[in-house]
N, C-alpha and C. Protein backbone atom coordinates (compact mmCIF):
# COMPACT_ATOMS: atom_id res chain seq x y z
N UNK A 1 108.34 110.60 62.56
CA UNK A 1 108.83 111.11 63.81
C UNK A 1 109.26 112.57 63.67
N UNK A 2 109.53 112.66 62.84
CA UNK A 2 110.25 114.40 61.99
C UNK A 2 108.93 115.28 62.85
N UNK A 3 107.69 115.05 62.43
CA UNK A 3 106.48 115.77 62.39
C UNK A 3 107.06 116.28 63.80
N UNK A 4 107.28 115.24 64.54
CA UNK A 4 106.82 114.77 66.21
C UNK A 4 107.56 116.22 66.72
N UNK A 5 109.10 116.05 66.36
CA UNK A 5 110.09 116.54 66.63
C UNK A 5 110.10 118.12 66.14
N UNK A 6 109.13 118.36 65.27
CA UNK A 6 108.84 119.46 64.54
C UNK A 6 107.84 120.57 65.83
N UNK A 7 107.20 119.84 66.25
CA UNK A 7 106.16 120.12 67.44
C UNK A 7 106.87 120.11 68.59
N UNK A 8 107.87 120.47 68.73
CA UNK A 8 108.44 120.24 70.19
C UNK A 8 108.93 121.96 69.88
N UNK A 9 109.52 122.51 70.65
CA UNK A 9 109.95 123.74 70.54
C UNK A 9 111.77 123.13 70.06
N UNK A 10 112.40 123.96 69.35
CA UNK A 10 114.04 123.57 69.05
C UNK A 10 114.79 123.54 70.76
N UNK A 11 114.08 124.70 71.28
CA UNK A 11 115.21 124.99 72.58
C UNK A 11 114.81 123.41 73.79
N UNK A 12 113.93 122.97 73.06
CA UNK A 12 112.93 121.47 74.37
C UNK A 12 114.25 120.62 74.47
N UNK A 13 114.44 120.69 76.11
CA UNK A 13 115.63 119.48 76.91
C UNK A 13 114.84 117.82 76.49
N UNK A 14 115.30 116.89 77.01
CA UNK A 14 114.94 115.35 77.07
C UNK A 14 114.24 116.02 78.00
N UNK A 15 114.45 116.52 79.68
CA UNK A 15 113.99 116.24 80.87
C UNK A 15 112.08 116.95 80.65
N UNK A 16 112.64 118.01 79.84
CA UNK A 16 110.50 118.83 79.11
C UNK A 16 110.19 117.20 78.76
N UNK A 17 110.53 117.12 77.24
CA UNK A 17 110.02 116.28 76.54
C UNK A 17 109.53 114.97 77.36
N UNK A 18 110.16 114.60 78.30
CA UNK A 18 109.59 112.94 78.95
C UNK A 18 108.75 113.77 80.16
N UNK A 19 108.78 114.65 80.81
CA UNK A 19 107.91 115.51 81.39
C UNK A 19 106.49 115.90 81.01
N UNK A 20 106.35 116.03 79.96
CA UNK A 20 105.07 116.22 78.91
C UNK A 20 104.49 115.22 78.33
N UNK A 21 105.60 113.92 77.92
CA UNK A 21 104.68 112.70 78.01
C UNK A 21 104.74 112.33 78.92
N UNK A 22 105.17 112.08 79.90
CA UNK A 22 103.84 111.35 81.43
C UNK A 22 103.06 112.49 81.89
N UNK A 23 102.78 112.95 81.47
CA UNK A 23 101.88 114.38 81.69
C UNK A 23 100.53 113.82 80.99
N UNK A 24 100.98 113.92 79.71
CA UNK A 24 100.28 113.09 78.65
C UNK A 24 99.51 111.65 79.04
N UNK A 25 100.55 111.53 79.37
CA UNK A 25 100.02 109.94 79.78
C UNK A 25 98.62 109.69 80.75
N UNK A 26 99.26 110.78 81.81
CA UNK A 26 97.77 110.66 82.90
C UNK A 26 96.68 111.42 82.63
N UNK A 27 96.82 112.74 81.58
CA UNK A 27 95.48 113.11 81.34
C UNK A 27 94.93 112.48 79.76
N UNK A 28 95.84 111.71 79.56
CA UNK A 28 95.15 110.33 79.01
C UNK A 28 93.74 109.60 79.85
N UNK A 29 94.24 109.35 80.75
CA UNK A 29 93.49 108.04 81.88
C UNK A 29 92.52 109.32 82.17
N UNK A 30 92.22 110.20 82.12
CA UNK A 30 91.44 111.45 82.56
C UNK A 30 91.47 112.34 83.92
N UNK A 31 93.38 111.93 84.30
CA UNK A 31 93.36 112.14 85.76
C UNK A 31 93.56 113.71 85.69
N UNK A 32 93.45 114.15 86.68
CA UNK A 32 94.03 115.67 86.65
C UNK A 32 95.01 116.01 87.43
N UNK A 33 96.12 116.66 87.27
CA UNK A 33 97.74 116.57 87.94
C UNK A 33 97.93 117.65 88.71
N UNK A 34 97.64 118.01 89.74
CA UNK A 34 98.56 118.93 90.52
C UNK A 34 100.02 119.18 90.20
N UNK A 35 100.12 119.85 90.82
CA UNK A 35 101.96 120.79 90.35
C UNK A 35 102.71 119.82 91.44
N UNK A 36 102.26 119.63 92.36
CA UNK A 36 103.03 118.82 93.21
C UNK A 36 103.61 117.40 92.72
N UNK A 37 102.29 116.98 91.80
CA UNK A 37 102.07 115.24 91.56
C UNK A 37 103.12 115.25 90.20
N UNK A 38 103.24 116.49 89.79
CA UNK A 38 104.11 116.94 88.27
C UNK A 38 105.27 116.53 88.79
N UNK A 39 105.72 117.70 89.70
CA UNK A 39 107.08 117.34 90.09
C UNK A 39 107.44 116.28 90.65
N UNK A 40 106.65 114.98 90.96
CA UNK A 40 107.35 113.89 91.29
C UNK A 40 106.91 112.69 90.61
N UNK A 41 106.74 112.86 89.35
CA UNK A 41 106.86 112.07 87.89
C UNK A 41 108.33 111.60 87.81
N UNK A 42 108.90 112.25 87.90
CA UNK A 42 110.70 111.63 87.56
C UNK A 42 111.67 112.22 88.95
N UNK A 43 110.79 111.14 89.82
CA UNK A 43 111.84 111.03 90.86
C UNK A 43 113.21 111.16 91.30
N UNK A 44 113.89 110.91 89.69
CA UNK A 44 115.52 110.80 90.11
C UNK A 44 115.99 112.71 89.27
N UNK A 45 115.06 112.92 89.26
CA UNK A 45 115.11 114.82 88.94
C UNK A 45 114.83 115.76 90.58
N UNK A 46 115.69 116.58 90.99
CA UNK A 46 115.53 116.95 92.31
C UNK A 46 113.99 117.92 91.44
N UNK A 47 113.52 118.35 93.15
CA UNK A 47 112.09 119.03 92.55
C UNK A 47 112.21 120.73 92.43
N UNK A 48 112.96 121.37 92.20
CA UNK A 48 113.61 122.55 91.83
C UNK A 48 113.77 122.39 90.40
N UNK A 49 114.34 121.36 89.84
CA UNK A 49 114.78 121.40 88.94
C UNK A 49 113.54 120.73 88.32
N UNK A 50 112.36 120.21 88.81
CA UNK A 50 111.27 119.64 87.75
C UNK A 50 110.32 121.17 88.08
N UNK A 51 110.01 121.50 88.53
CA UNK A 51 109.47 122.93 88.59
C UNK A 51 110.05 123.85 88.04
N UNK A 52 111.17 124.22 87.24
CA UNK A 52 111.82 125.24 86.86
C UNK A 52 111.38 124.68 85.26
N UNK A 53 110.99 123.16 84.91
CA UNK A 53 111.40 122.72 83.69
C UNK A 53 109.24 122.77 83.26
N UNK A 54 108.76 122.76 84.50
CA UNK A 54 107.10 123.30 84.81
C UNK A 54 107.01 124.73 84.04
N UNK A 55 107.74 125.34 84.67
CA UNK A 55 107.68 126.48 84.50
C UNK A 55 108.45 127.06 83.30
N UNK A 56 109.03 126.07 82.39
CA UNK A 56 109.66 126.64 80.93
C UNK A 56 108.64 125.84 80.06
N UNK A 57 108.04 124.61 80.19
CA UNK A 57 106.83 124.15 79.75
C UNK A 57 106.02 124.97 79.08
N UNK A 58 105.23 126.26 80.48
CA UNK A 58 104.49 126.71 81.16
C UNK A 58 104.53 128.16 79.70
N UNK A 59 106.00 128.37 80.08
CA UNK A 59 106.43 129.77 78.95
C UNK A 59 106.36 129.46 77.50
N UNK A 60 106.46 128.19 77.06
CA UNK A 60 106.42 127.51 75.76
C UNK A 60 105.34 127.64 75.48
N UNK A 61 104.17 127.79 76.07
CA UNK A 61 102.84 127.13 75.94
C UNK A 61 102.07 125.93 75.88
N UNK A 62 103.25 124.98 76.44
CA UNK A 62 102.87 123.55 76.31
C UNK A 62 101.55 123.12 77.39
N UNK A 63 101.80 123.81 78.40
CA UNK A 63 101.18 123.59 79.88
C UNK A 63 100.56 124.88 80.42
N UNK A 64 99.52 124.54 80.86
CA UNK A 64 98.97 126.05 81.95
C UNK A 64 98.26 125.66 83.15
N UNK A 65 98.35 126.21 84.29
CA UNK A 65 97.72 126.33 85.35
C UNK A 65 96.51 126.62 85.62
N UNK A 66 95.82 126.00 86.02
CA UNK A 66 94.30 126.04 86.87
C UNK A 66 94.09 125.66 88.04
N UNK A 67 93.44 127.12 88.95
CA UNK A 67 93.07 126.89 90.52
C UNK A 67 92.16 125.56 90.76
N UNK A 68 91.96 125.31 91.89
CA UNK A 68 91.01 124.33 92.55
C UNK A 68 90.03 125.19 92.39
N UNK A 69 88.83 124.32 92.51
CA UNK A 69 87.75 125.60 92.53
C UNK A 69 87.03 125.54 94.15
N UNK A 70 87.75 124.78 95.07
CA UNK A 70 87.57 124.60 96.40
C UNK A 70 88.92 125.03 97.14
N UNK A 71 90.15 125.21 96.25
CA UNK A 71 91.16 125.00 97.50
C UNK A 71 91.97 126.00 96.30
N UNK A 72 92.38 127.30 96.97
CA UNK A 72 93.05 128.73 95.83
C UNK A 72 94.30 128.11 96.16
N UNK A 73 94.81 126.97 96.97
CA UNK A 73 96.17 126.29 96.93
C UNK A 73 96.75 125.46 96.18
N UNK A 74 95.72 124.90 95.55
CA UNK A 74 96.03 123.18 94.47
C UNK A 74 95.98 124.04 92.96
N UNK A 75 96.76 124.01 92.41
CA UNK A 75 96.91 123.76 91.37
C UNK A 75 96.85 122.88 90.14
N UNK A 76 96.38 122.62 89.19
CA UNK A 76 96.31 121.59 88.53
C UNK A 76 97.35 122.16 87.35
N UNK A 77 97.93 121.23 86.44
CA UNK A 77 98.76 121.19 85.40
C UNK A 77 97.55 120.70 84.54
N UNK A 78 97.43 121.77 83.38
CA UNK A 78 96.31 121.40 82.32
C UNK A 78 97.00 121.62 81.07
N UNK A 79 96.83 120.63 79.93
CA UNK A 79 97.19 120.62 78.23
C UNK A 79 97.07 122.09 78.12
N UNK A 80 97.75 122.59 76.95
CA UNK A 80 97.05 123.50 76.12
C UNK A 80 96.75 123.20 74.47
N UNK A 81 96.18 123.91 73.34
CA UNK A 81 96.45 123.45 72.39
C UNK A 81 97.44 123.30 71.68
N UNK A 82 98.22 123.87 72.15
CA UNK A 82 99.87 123.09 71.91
C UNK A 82 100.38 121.96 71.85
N UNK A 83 99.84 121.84 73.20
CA UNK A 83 100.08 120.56 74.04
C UNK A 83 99.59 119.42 73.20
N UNK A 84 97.98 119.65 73.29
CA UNK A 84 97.23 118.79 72.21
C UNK A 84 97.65 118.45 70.87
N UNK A 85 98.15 119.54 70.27
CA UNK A 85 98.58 119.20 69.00
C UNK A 85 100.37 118.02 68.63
N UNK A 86 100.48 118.81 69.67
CA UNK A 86 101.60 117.70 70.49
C UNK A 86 101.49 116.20 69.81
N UNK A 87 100.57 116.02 70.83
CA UNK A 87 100.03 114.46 71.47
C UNK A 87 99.82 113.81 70.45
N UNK A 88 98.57 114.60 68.93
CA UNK A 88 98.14 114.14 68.02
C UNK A 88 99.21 113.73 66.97
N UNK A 89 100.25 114.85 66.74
CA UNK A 89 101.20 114.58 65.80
C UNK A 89 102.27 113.20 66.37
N UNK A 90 102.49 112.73 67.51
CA UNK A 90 102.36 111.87 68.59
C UNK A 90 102.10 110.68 67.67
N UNK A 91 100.94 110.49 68.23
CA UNK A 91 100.07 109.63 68.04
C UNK A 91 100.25 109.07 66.64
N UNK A 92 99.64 110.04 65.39
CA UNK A 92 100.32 109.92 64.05
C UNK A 92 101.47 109.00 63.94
N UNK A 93 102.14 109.48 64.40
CA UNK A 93 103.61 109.02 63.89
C UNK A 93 103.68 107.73 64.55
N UNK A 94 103.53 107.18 65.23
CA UNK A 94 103.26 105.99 66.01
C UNK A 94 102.31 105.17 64.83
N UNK A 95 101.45 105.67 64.94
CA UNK A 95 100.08 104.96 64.06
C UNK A 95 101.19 104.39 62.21
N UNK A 96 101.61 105.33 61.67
CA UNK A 96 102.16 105.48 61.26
C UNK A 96 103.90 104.24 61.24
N UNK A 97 104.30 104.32 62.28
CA UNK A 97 105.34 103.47 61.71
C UNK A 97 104.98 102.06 61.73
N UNK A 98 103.56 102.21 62.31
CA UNK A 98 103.15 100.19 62.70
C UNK A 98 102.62 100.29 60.98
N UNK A 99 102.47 100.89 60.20
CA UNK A 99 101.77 100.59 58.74
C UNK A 99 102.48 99.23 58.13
N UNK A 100 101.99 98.64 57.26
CA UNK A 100 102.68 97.94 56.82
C UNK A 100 103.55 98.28 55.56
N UNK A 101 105.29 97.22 55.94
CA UNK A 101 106.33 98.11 55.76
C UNK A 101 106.24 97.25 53.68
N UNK A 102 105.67 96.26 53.70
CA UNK A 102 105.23 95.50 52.34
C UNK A 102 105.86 93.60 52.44
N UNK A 103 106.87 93.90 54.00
CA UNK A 103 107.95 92.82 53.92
C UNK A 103 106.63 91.58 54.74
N UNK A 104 106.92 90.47 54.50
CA UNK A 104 106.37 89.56 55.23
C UNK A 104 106.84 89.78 56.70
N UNK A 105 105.65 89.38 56.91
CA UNK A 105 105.47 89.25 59.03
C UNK A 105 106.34 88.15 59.44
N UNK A 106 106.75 86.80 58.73
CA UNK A 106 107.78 86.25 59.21
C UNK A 106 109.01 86.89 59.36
N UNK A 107 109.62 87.51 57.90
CA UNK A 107 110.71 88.35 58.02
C UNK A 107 110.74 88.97 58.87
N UNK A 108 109.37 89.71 59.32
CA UNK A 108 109.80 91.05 60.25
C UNK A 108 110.01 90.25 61.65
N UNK A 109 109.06 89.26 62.32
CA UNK A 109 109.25 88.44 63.43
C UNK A 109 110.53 88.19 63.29
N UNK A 110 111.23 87.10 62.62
CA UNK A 110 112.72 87.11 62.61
C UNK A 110 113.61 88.18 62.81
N UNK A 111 113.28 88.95 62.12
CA UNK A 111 114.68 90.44 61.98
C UNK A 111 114.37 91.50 63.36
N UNK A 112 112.77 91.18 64.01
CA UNK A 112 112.70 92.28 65.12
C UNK A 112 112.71 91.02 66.29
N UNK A 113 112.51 89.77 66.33
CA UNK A 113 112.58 88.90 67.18
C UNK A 113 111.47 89.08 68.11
N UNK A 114 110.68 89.55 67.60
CA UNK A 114 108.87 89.93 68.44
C UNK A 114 107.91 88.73 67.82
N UNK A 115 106.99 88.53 68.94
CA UNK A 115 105.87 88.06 68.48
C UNK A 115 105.05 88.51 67.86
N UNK A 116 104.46 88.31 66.28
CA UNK A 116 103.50 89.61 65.79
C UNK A 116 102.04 88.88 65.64
């Protein structure tokens, strides 16, 4: 997780960081996000304050803007390689803590109380 946390900028709030993963999340699915559809990812954030946090994203290099190529009004919110590298070190670390830890799968079922 160190890596993860290493890839974030030091000055990155919680409100960036969960901002950038559901960001993540939908150009996962291959959707593409308007600035509008950005700012109302985390509903219980007024939208001043998710556009100001767009726009420190934006200065980080996490995120950049691209016109419509029909409408000079829509904006889309696009990765950068930042961003990307982000996601991967992400991903890693995830991949990573499911490894096996050497303990038996009963133990771990018992001690995490999950079905494995």
């Amino acid at each position: 997780m160190r890596a993860v946390k290493e890839s974030m900028p030091a000055n990155a709030d919680p409100i960036e960081e969960q901002l950038l993963n559901l960001l993540g999340a939908l150009w996962y699915e291959g959707k593409k996000v308007t600035v509008l559809e950005a700012m109302d990812l985390l509903p219980e954030i007024s939208s001043s304050t998710m556009h100001r946090r767009l726009k420190t994203l934006r200065q980080k290099g996490f995120i950049s803007l691209e016109m419509d190529e029909f409408d000079n009004r829509v904006k889309y919110v696009v990765a950068t390689p930042i961003a990307t590298e982000y996601f991967l070190k992400l991903g890693q670390s995830i991949k990573d803590a499911g490894k096996d830890t050497g303990q038996p799968k009963a133990e771990l079922k018992t001690r995490l109380k999950l079905k494995l």
